[in-house]
N, C-alpha and C. Protein backbone atom coordinates (compact mmCIF):
# COMPACT_ATOMS: atom_id res chain seq x y z
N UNK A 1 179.19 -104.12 192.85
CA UNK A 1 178.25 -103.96 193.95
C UNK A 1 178.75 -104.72 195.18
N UNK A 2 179.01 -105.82 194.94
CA UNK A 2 179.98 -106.79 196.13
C UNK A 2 181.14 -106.17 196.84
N UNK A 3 181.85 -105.23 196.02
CA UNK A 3 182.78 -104.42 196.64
C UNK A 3 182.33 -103.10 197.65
N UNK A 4 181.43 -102.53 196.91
CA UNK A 4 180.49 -101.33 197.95
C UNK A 4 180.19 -102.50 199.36
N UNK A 5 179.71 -103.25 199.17
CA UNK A 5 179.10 -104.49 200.35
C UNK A 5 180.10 -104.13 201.17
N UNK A 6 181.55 -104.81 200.79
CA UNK A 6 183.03 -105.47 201.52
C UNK A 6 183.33 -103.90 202.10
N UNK A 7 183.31 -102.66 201.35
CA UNK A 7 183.39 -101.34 202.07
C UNK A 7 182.78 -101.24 203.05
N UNK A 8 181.47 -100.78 203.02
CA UNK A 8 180.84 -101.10 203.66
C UNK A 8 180.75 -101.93 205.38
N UNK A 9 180.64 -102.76 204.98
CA UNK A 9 181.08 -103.77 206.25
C UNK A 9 182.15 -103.58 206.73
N UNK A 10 183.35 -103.32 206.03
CA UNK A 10 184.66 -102.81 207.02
C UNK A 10 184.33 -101.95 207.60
N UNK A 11 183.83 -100.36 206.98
CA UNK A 11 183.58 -99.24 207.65
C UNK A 11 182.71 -99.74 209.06
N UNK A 12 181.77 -100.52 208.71
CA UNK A 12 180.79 -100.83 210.00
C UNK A 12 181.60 -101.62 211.39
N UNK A 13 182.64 -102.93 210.61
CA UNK A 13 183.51 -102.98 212.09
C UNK A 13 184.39 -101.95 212.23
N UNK A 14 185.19 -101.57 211.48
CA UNK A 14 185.99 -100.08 211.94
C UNK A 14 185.25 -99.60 212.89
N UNK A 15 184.19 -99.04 212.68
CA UNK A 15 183.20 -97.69 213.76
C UNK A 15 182.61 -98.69 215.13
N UNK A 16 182.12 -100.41 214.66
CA UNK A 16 182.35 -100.68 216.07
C UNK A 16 183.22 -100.89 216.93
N UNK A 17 184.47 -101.02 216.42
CA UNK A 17 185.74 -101.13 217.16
C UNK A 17 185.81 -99.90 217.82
N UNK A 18 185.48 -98.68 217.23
CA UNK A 18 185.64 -97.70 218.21
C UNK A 18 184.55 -97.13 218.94
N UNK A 19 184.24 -97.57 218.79
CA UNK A 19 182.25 -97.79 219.77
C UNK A 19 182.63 -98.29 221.02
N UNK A 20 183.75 -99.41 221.11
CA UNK A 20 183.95 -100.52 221.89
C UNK A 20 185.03 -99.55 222.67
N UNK A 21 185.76 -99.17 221.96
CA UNK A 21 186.86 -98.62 222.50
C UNK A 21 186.76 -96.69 223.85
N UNK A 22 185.53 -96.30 222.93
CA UNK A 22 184.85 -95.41 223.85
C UNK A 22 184.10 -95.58 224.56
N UNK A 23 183.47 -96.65 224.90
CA UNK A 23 182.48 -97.65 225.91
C UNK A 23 183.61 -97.84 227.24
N UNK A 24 184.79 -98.48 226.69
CA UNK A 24 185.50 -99.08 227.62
C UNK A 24 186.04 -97.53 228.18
N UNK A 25 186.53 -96.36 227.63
CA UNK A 25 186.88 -95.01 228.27
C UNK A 25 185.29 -94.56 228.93
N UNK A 26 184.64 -94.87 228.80
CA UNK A 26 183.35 -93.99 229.39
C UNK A 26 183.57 -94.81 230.47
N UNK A 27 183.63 -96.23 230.55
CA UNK A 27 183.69 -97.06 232.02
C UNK A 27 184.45 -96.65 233.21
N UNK A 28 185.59 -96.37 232.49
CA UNK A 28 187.01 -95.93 233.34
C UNK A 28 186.69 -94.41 234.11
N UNK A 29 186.35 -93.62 233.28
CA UNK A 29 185.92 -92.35 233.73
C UNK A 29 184.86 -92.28 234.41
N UNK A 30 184.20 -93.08 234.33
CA UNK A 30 182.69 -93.08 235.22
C UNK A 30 183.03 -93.72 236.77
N UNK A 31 184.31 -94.74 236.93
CA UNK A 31 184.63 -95.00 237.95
C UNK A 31 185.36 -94.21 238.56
N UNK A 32 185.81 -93.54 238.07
CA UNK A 32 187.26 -91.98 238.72
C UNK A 32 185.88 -91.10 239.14
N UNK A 33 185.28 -90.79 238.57
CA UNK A 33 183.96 -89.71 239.00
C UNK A 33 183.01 -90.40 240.16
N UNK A 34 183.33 -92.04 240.63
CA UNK A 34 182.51 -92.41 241.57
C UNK A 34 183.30 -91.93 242.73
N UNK A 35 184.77 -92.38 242.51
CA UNK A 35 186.02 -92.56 243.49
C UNK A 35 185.95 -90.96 244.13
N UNK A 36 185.51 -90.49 243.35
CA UNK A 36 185.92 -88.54 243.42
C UNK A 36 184.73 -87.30 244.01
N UNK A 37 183.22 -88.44 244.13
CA UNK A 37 182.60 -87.78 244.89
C UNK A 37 181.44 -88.84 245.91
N UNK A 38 182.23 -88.88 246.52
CA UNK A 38 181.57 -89.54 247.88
C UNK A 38 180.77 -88.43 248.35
N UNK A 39 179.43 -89.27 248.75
CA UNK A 39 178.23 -89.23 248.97
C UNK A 39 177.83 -87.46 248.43
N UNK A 40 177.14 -87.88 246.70
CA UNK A 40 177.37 -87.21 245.76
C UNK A 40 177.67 -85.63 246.21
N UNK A 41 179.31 -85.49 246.89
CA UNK A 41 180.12 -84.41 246.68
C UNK A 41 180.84 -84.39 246.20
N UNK A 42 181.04 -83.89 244.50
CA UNK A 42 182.17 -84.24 243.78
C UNK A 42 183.29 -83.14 243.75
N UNK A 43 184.69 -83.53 243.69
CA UNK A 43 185.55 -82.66 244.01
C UNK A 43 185.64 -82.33 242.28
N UNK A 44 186.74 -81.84 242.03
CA UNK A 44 186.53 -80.71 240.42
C UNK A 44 187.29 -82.19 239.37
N UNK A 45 188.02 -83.02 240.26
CA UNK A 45 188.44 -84.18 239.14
C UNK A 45 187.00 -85.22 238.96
N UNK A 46 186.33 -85.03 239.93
CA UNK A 46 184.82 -86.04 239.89
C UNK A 46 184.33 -85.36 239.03
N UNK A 47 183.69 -84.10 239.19
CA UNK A 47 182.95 -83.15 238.10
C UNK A 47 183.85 -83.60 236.33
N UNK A 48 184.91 -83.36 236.46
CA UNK A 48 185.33 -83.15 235.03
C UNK A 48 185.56 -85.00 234.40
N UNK A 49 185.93 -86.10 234.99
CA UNK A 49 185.40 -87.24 234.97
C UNK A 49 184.29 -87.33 234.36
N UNK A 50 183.18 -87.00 234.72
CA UNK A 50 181.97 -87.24 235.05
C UNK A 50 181.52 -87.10 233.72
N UNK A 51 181.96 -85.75 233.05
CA UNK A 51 181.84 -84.76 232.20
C UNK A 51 182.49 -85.82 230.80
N UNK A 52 183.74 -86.25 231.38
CA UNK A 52 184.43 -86.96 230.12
C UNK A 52 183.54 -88.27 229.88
N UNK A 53 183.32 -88.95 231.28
CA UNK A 53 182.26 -90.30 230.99
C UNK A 53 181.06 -89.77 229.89
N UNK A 54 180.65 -89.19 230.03
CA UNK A 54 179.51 -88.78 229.25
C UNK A 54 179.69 -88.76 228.20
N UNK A 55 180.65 -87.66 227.82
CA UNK A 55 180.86 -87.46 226.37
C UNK A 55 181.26 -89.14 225.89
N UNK A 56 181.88 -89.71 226.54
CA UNK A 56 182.74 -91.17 225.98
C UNK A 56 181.76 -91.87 225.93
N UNK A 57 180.94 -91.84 226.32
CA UNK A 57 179.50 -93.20 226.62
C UNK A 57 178.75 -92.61 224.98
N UNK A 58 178.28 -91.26 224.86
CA UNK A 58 177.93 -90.71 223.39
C UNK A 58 178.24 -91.08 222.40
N UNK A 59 179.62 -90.88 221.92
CA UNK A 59 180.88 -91.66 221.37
C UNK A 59 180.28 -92.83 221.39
N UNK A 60 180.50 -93.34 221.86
CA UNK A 60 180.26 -94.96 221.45
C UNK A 60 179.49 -95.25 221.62
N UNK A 61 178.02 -94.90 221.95
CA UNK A 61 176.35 -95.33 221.77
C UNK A 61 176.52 -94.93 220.23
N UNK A 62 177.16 -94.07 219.44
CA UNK A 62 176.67 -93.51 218.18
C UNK A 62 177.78 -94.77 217.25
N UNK A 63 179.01 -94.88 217.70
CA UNK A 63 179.82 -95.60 217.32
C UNK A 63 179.50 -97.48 216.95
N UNK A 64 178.62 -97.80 217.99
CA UNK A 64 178.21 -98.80 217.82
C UNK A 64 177.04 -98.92 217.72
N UNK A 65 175.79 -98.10 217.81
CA UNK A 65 174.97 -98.18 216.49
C UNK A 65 175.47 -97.95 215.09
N UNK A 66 176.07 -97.11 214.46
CA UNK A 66 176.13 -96.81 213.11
C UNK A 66 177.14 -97.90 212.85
N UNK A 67 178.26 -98.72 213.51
CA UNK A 67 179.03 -99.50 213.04
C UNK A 67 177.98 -100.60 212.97
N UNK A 68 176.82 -101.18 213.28
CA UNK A 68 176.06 -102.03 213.11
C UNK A 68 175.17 -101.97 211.77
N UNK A 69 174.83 -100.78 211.97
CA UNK A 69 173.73 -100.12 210.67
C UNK A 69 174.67 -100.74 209.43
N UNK A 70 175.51 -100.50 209.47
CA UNK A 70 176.90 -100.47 208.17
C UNK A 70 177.21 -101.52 208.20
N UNK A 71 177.32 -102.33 209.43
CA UNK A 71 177.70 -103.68 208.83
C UNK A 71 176.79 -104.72 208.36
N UNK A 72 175.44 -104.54 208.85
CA UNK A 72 174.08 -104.85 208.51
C UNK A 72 173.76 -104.73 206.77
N UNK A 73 173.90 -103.03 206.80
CA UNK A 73 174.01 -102.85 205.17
C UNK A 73 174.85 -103.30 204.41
N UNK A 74 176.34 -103.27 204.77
CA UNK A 74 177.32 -104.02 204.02
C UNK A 74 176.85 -105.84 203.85
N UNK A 75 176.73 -106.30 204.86
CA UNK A 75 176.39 -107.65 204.55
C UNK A 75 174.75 -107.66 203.54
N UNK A 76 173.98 -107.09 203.37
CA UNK A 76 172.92 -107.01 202.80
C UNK A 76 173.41 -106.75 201.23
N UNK A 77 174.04 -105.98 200.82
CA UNK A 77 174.62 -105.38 199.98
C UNK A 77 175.51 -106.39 198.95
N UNK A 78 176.32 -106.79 200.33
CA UNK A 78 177.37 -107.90 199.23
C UNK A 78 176.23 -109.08 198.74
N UNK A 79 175.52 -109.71 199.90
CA UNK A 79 174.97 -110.95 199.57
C UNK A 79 173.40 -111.06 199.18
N UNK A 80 173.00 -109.64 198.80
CA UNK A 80 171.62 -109.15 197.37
C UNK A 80 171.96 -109.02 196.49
N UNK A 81 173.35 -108.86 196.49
CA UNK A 81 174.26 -108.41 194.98
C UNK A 81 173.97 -109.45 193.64
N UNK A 82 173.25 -108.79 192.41
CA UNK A 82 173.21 -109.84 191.40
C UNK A 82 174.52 -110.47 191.47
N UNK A 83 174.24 -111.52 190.99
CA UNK A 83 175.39 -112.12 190.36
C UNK A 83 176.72 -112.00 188.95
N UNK A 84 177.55 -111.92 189.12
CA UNK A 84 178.21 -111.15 187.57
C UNK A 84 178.06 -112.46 186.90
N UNK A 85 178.00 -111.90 185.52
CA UNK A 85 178.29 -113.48 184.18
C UNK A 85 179.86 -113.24 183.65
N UNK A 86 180.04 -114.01 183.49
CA UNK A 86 181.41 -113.89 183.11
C UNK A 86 181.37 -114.93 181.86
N UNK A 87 181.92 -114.89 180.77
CA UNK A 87 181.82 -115.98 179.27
C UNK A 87 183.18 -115.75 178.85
N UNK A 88 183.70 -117.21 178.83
CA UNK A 88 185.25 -117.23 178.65
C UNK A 88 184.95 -117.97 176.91
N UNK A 89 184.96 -118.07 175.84
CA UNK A 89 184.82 -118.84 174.44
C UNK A 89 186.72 -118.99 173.90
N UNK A 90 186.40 -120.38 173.16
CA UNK A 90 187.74 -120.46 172.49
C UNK A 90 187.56 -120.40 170.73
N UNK A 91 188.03 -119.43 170.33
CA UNK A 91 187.66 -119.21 168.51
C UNK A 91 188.54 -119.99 168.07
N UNK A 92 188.58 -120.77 167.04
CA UNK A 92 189.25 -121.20 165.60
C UNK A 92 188.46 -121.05 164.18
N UNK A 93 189.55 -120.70 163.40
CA UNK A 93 189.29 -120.75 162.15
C UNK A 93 189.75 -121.52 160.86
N UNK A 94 190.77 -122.46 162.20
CA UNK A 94 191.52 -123.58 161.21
C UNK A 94 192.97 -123.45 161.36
N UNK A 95 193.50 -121.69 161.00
CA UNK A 95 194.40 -121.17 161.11
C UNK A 95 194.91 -120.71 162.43
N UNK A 96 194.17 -120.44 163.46
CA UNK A 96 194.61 -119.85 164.52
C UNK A 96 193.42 -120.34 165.72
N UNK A 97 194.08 -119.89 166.60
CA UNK A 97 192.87 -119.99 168.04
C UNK A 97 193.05 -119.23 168.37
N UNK A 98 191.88 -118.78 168.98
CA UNK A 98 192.02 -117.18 170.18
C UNK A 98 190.88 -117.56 171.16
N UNK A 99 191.17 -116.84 172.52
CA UNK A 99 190.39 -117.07 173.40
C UNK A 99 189.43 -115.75 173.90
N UNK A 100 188.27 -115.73 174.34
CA UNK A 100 187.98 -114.52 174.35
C UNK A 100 186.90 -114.32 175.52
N UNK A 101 187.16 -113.73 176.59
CA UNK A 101 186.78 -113.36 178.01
C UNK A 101 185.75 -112.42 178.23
N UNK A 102 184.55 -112.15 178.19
CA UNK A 102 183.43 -111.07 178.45
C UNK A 102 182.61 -111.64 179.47
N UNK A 103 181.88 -110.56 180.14
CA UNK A 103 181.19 -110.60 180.88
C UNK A 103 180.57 -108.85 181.59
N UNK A 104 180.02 -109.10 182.75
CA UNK A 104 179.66 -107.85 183.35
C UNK A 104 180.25 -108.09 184.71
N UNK A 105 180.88 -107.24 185.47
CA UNK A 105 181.09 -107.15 186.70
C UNK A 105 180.66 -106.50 187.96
């Protein structure tokens, strides 16, 4: 269950890293679409800018909510996780020793 957690939580920074990373392209494009239509007349690189900011700002509103959701759940996940038992015993019978390792994981 601790391992689903550690999945988990990677997947969630993975997806905010690129949350972050389409935030920072929606910025860039949203400034080329300011540069491109002065006093809102946009020439066809402002329009299509404009067009890409958007989609990129989407992208990463969804990117960094769900990378949160996931890392939220991943950390919930690993650290609700029962605990495993683990029982290590050492046998003799006079003649021999053996050691013997059980548990649940």
């Amino acid at each position: 269950v601790k391992l689903a957690g550690l999945i988990l939580g990677g997947a969630g920074a993975a997806l905010l890293v690129v949350g972050a990373g389409f935030g920072g392209r929606a910025i860039k494009q949203n400034n080329v679409a300011n540069d491109n239509c002065p006093n809102d007349l946009c020439t066809q690189k402002g329009v299509d800018a404009g067009d890409n900011a958007d989609t990129a700002a989407t992208i990463a509103n969804v990117g960094i909510i769900g990378g949160a959701a996931l890392l939220v759940g991943g950390a919930l996940t690993y650290f609700l996780a029962p605990k495993s038992e683990t029982r290590v015993a050492v046998n003799s019978d006079g003649r021999s020793v053996g050691l013997s390792v059980g548990g649940v994981f």
